[in-house]
Protein backbone atom coordinates (compact mmCIF):
# COMPACT_ATOMS: atom_id res chain seq x y z
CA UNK A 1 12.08 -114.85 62.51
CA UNK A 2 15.20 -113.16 64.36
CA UNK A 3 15.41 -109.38 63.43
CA UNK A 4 18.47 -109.84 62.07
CA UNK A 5 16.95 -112.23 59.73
CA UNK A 6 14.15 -109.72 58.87
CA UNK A 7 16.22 -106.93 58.20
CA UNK A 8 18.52 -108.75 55.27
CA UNK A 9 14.50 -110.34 53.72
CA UNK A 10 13.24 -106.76 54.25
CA UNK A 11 16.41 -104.77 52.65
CA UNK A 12 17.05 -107.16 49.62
CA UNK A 13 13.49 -106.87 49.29
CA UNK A 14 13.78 -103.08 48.89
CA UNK A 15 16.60 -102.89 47.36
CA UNK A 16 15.55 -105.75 44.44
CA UNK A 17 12.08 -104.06 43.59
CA UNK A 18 14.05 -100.37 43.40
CA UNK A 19 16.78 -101.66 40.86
CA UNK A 20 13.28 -102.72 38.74
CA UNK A 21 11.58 -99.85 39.06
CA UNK A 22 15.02 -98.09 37.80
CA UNK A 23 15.55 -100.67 35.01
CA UNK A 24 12.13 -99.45 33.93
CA UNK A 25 12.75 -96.54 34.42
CA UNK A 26 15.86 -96.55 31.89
CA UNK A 27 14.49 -98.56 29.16
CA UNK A 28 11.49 -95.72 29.05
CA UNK A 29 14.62 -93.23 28.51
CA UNK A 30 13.36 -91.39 31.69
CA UNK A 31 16.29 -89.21 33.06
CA UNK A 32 17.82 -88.60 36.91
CA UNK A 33 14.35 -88.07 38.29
CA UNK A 34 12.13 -90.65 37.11
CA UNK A 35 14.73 -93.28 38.12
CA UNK A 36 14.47 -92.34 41.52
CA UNK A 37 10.83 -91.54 40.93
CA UNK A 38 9.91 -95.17 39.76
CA UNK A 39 12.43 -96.72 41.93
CA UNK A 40 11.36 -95.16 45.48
CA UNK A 41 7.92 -96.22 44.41
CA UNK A 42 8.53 -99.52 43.00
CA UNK A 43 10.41 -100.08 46.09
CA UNK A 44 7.63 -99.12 49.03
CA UNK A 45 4.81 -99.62 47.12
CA UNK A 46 4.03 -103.27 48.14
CA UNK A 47 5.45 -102.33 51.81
CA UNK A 48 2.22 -99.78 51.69
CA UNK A 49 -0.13 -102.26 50.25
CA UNK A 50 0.76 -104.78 53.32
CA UNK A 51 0.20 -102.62 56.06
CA UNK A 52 -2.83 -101.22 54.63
CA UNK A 53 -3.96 -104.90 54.44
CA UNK A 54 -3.11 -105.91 57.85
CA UNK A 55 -3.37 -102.58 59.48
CA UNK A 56 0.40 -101.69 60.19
CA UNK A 57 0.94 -98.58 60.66
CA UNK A 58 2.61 -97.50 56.95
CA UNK A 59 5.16 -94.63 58.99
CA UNK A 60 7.20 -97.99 59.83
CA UNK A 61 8.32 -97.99 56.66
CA UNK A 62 10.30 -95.04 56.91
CA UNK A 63 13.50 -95.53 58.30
CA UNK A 64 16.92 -93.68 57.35
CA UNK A 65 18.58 -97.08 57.46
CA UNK A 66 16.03 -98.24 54.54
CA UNK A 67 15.66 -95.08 52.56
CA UNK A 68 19.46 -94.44 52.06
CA UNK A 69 20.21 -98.06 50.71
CA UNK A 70 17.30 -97.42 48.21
CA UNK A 71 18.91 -94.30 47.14
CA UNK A 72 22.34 -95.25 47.54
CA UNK A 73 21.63 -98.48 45.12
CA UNK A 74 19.72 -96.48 42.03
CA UNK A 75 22.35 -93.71 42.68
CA UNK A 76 24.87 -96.45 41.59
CA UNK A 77 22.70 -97.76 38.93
CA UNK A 78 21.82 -94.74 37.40
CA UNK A 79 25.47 -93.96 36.97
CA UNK A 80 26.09 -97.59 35.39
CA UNK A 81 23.00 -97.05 33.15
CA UNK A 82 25.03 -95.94 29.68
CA UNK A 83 27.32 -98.86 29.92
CA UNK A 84 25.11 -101.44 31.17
CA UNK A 85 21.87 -100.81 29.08
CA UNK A 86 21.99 -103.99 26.85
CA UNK A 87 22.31 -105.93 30.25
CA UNK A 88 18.55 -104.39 31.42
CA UNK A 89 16.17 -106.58 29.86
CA UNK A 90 18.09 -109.34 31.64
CA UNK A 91 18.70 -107.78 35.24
CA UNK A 92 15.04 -105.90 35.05
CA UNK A 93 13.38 -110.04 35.19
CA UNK A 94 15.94 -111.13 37.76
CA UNK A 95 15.05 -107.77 40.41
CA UNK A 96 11.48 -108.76 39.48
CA UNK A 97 11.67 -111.71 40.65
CA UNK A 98 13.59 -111.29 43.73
CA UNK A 99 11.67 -108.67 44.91
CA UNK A 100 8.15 -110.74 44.35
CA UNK A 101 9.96 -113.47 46.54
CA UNK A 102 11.34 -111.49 49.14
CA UNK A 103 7.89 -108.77 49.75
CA UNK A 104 5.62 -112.06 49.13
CA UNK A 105 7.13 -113.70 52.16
CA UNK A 106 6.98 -110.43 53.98
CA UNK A 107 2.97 -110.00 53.59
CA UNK A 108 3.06 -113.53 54.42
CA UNK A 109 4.75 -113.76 57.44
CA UNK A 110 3.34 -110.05 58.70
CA UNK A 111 -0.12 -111.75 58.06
CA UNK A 112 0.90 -114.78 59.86
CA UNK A 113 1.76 -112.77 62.63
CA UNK A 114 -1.41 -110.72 62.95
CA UNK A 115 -3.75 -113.22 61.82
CA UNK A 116 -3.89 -117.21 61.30
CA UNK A 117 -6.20 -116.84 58.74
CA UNK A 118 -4.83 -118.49 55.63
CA UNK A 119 -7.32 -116.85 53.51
CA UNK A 120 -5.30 -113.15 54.80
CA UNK A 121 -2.08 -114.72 54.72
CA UNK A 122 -2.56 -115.73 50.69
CA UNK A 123 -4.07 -112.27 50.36
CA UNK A 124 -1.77 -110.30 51.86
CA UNK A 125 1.17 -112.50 50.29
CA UNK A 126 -0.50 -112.10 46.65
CA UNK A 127 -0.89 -107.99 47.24
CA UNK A 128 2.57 -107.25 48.61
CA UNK A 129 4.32 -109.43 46.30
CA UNK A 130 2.88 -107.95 43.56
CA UNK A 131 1.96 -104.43 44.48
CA UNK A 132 4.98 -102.57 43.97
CA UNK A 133 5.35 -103.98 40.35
CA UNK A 134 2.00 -102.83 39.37
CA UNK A 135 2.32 -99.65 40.69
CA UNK A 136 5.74 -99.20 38.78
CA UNK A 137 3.94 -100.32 35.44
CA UNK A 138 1.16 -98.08 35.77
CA UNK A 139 3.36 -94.87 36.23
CA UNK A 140 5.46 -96.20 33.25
CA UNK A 141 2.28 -95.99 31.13
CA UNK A 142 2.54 -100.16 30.42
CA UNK A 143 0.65 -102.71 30.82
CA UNK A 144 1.48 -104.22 34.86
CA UNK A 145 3.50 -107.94 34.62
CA UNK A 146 1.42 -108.83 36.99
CA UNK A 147 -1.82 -109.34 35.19
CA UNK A 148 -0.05 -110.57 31.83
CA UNK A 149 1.84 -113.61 33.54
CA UNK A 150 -0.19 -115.78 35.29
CA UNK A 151 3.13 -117.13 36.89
CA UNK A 152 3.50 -113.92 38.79
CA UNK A 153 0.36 -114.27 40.55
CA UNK A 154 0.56 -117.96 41.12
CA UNK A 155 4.00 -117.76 42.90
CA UNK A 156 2.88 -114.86 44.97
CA UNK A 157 -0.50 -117.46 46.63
CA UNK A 158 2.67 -120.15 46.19
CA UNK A 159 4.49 -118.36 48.59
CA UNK A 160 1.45 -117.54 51.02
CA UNK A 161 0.65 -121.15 51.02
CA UNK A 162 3.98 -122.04 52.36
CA UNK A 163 4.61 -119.72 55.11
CA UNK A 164 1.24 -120.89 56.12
CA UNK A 165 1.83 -124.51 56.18
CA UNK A 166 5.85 -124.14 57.23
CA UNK A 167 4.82 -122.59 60.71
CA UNK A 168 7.68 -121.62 62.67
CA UNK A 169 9.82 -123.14 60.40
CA UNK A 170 10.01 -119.88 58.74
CA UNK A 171 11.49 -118.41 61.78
CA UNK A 172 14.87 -119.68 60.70
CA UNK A 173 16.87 -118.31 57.22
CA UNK A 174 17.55 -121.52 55.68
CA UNK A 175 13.92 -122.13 55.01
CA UNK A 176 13.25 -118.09 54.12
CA UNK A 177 16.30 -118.68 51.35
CA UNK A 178 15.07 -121.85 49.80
CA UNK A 179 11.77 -120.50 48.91
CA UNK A 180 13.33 -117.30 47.60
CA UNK A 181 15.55 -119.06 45.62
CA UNK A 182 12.21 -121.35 44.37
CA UNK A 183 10.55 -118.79 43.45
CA UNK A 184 12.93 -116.81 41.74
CA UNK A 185 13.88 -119.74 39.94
CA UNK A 186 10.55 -120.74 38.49
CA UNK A 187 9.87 -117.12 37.50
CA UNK A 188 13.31 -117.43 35.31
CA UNK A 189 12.52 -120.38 34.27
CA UNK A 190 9.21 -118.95 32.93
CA UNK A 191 11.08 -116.60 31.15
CA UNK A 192 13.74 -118.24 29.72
CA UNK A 193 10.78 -120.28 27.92
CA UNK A 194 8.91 -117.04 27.00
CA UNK A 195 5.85 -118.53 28.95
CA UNK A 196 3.73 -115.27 29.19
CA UNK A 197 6.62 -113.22 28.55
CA UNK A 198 5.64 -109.36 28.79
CA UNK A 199 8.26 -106.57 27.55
CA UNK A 200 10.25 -105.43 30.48
């Protein structure tokens, strides 16, 4: 993938899984500091979890470029967060979901990279995707999405499975969007039917 196309799949990554973590954050009635709190962590958390996997350095992470859109973003949302709250249930799923997508690939693709192994590929797609969401439940003293909806787990190996089959086709966006927009899909989808549905 061109590093321009990296950048966008790496910063709406971010940017989806810290607008979660802050939607959590909110509906637990935490104040200024556990927004950030859960959203900084939400947000990195899975980036950790793949580089620990594949052994990537985890200081790459830490860019200015990356850290002020994550604060920037639940800045903004934190100053929406009285007239928007009835909208949080609905936004918190669809963050969720993009973020799974978008860090899934990532741990795909970084494993794909490394290693051809589609065994670390699924692995390190299944880990990233969900990592950060975990992490986020955990410090918001709840039970983690992940291991109530099977869906969430299933579209995380989904996702693995692809980038290892689609080759270098995943070098281009077009592909990189389509299975975003799968996966976030199906995860709605899921939802909307209350298959598995945790409280978000």
């Amino acid at each position: 993938m061109d590093t321009l196309g990296w950048l966008i799949l790496h910063g709406v990554g971010t940017v989806a899984y810290a607008a979660s973590g802050a939607f959590v954050a909110l509906q637990a009635r935490y104040r200024l500091v556990g927004v950030f709190f859960l959203g900084l962590t939400t947000s990195f958390g899975g980036g950790v979890i793949r580089n620990t996997i594949i052994g990537v350095p985890v200081i790459q992470l830490w860019n200015r470029q990356t850290l002020l859109t994550v604060v920037v973003a639940l800045a903004v949302l934190y100053l929406l967060s009285t007239r928007w709250m009835h909208h949080w249930r609905r936004w918190g799923f669809f963050f969720d979901s993009i973020g799974l997508a978008s860090f899934a690939i990532q741990g795909a693709l970084y494993a794909k990279h490394i290693s051809g192994s589609p065994f670390v590929i699924v692995v390190a797609a299944l880990f990233t995707g969900v990592g950060g969401g975990m992490i986020r439940d955990l410090l918001a003293g709840r039970k983690p999405i992940a291991l109530q909806e099977e869906v969430h787990a299933v579209l995380a190996i989904f996702v693995g499975i692809a980038v290892w089959l689609g080759g270098e086709s995943f070098k281009r966006p077009i592909p990189l969007l389509v299975l975003i927009a799968v996966v976030v899909f199906i995860r709605m989808y899921a939802v909307r039917l209350k298959y598995n549905r945790p409280v978000l």
